[in-house]
C-alpha atoms as a PDB file:
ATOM      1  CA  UNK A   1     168.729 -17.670 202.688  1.00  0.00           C
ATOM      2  CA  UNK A   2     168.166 -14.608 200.083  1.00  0.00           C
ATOM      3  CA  UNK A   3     166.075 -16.928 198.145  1.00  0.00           C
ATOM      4  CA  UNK A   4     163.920 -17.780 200.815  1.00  0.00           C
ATOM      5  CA  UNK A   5     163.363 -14.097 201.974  1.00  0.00           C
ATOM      6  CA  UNK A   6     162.669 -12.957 198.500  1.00  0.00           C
ATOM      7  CA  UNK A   7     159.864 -16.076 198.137  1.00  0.00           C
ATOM      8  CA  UNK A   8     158.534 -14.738 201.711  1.00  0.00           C
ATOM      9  CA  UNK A   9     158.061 -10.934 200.277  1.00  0.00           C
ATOM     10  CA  UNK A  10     156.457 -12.458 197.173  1.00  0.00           C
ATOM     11  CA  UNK A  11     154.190 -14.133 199.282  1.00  0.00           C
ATOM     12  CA  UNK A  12     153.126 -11.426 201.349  1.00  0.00           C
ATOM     13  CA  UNK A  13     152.779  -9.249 198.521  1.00  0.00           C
ATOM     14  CA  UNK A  14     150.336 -11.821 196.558  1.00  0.00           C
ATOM     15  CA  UNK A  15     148.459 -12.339 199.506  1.00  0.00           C
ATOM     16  CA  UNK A  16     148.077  -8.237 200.014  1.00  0.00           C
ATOM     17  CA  UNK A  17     146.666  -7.947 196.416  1.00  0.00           C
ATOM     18  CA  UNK A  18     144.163 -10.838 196.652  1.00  0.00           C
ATOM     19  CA  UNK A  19     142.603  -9.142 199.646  1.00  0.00           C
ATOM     20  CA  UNK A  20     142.544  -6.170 198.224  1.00  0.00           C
ATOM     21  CA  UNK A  21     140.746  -7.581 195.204  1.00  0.00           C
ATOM     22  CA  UNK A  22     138.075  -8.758 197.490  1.00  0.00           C
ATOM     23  CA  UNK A  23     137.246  -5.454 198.449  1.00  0.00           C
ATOM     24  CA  UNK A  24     134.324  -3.713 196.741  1.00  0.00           C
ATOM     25  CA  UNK A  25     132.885  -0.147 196.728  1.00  0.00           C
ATOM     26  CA  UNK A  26     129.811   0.254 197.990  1.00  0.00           C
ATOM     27  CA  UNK A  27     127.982   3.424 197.411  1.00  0.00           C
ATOM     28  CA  UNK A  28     126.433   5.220 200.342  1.00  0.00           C
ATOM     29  CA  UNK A  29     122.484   4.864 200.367  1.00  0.00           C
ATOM     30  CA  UNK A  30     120.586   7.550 198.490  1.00  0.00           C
ATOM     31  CA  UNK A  31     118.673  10.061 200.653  1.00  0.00           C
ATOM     32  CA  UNK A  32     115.172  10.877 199.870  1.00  0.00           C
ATOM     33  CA  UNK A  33     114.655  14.054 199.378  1.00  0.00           C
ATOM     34  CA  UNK A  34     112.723  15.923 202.074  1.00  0.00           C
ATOM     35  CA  UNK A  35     108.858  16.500 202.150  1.00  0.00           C
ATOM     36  CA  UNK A  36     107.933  20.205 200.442  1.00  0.00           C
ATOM     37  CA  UNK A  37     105.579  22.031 202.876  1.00  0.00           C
ATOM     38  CA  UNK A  38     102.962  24.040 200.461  1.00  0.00           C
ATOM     39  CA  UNK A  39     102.674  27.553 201.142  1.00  0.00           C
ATOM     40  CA  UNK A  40      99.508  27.681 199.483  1.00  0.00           C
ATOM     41  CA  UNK A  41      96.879  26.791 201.948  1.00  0.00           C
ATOM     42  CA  UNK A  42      94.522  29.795 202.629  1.00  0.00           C
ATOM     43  CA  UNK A  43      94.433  31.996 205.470  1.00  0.00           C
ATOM     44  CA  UNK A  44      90.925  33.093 206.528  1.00  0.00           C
ATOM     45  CA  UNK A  45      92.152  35.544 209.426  1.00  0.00           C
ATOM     46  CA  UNK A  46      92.348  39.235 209.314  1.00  0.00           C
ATOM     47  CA  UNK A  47      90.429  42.546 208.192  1.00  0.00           C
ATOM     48  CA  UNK A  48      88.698  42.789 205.325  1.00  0.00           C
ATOM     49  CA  UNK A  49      86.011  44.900 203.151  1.00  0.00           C
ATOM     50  CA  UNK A  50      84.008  44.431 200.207  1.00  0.00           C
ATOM     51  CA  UNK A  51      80.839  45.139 198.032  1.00  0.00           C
ATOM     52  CA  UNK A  52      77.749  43.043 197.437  1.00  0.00           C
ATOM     53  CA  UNK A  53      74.579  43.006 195.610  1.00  0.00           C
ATOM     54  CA  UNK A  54      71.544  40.664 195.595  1.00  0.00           C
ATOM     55  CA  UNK A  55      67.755  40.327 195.250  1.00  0.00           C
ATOM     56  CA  UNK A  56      65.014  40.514 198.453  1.00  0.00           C
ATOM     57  CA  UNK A  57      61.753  39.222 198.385  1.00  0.00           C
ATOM     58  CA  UNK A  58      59.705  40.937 201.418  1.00  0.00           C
ATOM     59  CA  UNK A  59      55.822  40.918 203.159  1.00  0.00           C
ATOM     60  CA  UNK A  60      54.770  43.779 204.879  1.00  0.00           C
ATOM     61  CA  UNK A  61      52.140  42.263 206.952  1.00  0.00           C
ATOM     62  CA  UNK A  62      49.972  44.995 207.926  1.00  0.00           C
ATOM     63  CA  UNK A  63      47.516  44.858 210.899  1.00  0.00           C
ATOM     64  CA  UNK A  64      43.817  44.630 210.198  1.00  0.00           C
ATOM     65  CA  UNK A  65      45.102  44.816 206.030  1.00  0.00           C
ATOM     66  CA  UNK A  66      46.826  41.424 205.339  1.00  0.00           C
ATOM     67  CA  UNK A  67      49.979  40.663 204.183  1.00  0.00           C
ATOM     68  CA  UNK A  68      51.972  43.105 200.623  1.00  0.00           C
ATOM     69  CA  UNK A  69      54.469  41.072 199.129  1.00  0.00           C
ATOM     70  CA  UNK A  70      56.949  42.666 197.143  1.00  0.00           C
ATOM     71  CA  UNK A  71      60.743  42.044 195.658  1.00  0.00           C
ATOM     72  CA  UNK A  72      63.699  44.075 194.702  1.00  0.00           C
ATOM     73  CA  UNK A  73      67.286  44.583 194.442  1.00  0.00           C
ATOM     74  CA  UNK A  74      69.454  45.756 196.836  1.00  0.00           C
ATOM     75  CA  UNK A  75      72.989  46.814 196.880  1.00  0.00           C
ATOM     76  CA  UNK A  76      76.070  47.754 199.591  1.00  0.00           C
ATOM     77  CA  UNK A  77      79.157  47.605 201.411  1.00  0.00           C
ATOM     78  CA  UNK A  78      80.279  45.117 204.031  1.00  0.00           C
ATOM     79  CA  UNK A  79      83.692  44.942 206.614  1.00  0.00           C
ATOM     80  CA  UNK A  80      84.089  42.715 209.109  1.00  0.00           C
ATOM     81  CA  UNK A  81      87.261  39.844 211.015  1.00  0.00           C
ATOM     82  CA  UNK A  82      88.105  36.432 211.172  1.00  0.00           C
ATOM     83  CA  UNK A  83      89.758  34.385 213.058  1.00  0.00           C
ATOM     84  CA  UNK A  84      91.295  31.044 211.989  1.00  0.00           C
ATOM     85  CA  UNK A  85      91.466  28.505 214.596  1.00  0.00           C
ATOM     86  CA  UNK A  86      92.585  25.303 212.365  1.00  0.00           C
ATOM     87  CA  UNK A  87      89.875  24.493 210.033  1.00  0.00           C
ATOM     88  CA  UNK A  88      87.452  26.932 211.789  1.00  0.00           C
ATOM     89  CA  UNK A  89      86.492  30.451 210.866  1.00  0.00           C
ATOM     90  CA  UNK A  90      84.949  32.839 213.359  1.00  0.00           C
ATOM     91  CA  UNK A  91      84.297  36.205 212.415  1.00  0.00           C
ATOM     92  CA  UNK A  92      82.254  39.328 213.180  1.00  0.00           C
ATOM     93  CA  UNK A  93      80.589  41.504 210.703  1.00  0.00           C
ATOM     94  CA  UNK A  94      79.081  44.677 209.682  1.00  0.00           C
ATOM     95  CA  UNK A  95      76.828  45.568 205.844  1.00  0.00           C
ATOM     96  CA  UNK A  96      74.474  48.118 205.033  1.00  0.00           C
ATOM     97  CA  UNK A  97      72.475  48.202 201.765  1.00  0.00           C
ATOM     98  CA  UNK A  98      70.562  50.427 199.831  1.00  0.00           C
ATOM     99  CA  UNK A  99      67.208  48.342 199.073  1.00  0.00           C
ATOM    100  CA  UNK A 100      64.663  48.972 196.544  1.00  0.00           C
ATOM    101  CA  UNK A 101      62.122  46.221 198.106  1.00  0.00           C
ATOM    102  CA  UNK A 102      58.539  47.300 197.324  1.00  0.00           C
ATOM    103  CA  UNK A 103      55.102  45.794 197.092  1.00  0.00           C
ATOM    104  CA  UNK A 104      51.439  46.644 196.577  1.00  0.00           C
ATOM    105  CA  UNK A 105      48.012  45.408 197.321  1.00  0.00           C
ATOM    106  CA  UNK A 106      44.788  47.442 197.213  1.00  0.00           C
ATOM    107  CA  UNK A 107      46.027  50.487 196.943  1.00  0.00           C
ATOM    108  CA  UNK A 108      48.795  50.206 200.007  1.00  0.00           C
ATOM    109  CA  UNK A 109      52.419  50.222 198.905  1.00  0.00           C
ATOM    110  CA  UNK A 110      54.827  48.829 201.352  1.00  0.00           C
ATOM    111  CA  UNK A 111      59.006  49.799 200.752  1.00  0.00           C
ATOM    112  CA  UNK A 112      62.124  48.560 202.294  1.00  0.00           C
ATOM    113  CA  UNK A 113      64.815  51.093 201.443  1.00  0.00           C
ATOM    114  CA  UNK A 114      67.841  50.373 203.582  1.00  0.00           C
ATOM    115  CA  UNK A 115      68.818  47.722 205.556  1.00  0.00           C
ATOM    116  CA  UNK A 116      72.086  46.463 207.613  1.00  0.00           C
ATOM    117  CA  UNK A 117      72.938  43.659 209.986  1.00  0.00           C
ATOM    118  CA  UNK A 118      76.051  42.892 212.096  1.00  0.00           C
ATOM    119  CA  UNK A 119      76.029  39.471 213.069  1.00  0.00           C
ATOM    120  CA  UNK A 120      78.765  37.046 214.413  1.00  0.00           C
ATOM    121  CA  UNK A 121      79.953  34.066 211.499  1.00  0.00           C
ATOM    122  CA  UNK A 122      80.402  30.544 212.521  1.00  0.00           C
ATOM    123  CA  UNK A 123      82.588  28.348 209.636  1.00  0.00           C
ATOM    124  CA  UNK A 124      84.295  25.292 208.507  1.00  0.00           C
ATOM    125  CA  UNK A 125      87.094  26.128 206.211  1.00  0.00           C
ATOM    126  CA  UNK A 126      88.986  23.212 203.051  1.00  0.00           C
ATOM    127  CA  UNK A 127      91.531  25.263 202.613  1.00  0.00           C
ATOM    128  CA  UNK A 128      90.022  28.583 200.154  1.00  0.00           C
ATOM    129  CA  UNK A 129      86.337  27.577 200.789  1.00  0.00           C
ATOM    130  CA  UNK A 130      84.632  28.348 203.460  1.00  0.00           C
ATOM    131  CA  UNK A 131      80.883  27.286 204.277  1.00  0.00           C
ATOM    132  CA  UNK A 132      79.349  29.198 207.210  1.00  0.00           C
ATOM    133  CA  UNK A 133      76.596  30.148 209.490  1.00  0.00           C
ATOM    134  CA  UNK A 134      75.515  33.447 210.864  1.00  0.00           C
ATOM    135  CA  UNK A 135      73.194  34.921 213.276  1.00  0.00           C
ATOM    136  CA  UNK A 136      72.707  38.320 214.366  1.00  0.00           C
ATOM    137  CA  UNK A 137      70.775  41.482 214.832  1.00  0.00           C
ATOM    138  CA  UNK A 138      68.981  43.532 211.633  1.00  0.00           C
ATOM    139  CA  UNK A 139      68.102  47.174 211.327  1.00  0.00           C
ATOM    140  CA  UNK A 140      66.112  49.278 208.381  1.00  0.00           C
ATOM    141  CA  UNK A 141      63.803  51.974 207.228  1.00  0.00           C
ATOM    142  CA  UNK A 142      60.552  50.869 205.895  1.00  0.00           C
ATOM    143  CA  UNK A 143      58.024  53.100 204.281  1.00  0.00           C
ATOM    144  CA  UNK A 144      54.145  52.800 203.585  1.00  0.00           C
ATOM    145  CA  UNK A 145      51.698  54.775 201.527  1.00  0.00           C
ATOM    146  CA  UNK A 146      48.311  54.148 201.657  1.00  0.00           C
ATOM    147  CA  UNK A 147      47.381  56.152 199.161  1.00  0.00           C
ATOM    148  CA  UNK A 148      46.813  59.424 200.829  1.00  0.00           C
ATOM    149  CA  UNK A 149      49.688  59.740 203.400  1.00  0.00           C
ATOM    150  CA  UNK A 150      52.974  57.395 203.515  1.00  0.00           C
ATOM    151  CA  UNK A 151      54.917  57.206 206.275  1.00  0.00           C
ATOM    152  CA  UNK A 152      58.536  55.951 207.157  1.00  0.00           C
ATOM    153  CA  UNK A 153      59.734  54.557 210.319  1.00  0.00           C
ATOM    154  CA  UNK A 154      63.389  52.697 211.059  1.00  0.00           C
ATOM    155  CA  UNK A 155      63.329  49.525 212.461  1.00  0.00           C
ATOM    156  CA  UNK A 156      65.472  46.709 214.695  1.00  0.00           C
ATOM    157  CA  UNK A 157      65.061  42.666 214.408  1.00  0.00           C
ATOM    158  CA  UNK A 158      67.051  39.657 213.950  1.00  0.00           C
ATOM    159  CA  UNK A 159      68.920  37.880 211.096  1.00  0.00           C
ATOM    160  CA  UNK A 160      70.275  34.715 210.368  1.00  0.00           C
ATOM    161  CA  UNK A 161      71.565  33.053 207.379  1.00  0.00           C
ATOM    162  CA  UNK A 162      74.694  30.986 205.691  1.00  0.00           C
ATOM    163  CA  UNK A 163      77.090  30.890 203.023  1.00  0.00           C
ATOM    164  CA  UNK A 164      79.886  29.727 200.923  1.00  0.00           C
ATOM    165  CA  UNK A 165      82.756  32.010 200.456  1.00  0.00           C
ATOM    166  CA  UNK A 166      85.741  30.968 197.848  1.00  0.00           C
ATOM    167  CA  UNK A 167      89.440  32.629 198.254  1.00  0.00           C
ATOM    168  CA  UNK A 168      90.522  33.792 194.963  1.00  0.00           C
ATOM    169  CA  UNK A 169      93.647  34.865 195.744  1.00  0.00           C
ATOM    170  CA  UNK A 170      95.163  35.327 199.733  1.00  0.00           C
ATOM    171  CA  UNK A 171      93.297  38.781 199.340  1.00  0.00           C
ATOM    172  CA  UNK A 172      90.648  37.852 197.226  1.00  0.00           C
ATOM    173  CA  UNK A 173      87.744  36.498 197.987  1.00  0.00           C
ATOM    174  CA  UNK A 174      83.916  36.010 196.723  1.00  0.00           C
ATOM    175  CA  UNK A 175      80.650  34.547 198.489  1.00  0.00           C
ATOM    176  CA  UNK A 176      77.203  33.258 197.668  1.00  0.00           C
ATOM    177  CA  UNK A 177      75.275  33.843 200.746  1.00  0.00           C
ATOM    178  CA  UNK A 178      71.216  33.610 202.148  1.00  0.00           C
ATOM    179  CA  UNK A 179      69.631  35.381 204.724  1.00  0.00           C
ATOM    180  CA  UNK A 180      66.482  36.024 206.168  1.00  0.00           C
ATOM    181  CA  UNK A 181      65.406  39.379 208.002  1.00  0.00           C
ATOM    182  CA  UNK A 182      62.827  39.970 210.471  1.00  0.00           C
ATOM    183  CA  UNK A 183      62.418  43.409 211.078  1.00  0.00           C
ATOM    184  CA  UNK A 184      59.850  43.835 213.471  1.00  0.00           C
ATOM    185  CA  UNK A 185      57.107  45.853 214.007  1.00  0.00           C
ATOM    186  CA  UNK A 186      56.531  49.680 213.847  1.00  0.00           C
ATOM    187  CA  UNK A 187      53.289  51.405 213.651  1.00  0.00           C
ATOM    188  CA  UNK A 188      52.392  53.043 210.175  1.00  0.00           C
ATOM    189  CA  UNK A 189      49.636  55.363 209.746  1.00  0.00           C
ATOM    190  CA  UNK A 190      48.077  54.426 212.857  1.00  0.00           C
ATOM    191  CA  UNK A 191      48.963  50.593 212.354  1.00  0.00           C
ATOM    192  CA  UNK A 192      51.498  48.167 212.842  1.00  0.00           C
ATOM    193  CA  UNK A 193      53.384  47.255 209.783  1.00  0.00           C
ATOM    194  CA  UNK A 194      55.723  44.028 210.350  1.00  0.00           C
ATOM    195  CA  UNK A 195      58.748  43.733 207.394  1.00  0.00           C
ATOM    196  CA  UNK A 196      60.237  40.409 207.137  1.00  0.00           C
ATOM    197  CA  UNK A 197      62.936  39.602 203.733  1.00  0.00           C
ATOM    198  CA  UNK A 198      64.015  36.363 202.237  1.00  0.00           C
ATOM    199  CA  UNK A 199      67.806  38.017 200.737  1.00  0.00           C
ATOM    200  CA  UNK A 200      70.179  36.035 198.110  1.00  0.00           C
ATOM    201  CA  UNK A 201      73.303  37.803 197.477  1.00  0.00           C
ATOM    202  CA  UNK A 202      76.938  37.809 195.957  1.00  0.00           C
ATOM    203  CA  UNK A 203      80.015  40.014 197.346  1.00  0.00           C
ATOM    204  CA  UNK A 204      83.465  40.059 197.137  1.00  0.00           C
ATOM    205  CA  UNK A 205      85.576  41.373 199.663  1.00  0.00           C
ATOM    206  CA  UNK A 206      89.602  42.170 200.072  1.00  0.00           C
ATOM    207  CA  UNK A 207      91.837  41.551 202.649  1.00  0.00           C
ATOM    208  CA  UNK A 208      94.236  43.475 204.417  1.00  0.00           C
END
């Protein structure tokens, strides 16, 4: 009887270990790792103010004269806000420029010597760039000299124009930009003097 209990717990104790053998490990399944948001895509919205300075190319188009073309440089100060709605940029503006935009032609000289615009900015934004449109309204002082009395009168037109502008830095930024300028007319000298400018200019501007 002893000999057949002690073959029984030698049985049981084989058959524990076989099973036991049978077992394996398995290692729990890697996780990836999660996604990394970037913190570096650009935000276009807020205050900001800057400098600029570019080149005009003007006609004074003179009543019963003809047309003085002239060029120049101008320089200035801008300010204006955006706001970021996804991938577009709208934005309202303000610059004013000290011009020196003069031109003569027979003896009549005809001067642009400050001009500003606020307009309202349209854009599409890839993350620092932004290309954009803009439209608004235009105010400057012209002068003209005939030769024997020169007169200066300030005026109020229209603008339009677009642009690239590149973020530097989240405060930094720089633009290329193009606009064209109708001034209007005002009566010179006892005739109406009409100033319109073709403008190419570079600024950079800093948030805050």
């Amino acid at each position: 009887m002893k000999k057949l209990l002690l073959a029984g717990a030698a049985s049981l104790a084989l058959t524990g270990a076989a099973a036991a053998a049978d077992l394996t490990y398995e290692a729990p399944p890697a996780v990836a790792p999660a996604p990394v948001i970037s913190s570096s895509v650009f935000n276009w919205s807020g205050f900001y103010a800057g400098v600029h300075g570019g080149w005009g190319w003007t006609t004074a188009d003179v009543d019963s004269f003809g047309d003085v073309d002239g060029d120049g440089f101008l320089v200035g100060v801008q300010g204006g806000y955006n706001w970021q709605m996804d991938q577009f940029v709208f934005g309202l503006e303000t610059d004013f420029s000290y011009a020196d935009i003069s031109g003569s032609e027979a003896g009549f000289d005809g001067d642009l010597n400050w001009l500003g615009t606020t307009t309202g900015r349209i854009g599409y934004a890839m993350d620092n760039v932004l290309v954009y449109a803009k439209g608004g309204v235009a105010y400057g002082e012209g002068e003209a000299d005939s030769g024997v009395a020169d007169e200066s009168n300030w005026h109020v037109g229209w603008t339009a124009g677009a642009g690239l502008e590149y973020g530097f830095t989240q405060n930094v930024t720089g633009r290329l930009e193009y606009s064209y300028v109708d001034l209007g007319s005002e009566n010179y000298l006892g005739t109406d003097v009409d100033f319109t400018t073709h403008i190419v200019k570079a600024g950079l501007n800093f948030k805050f």
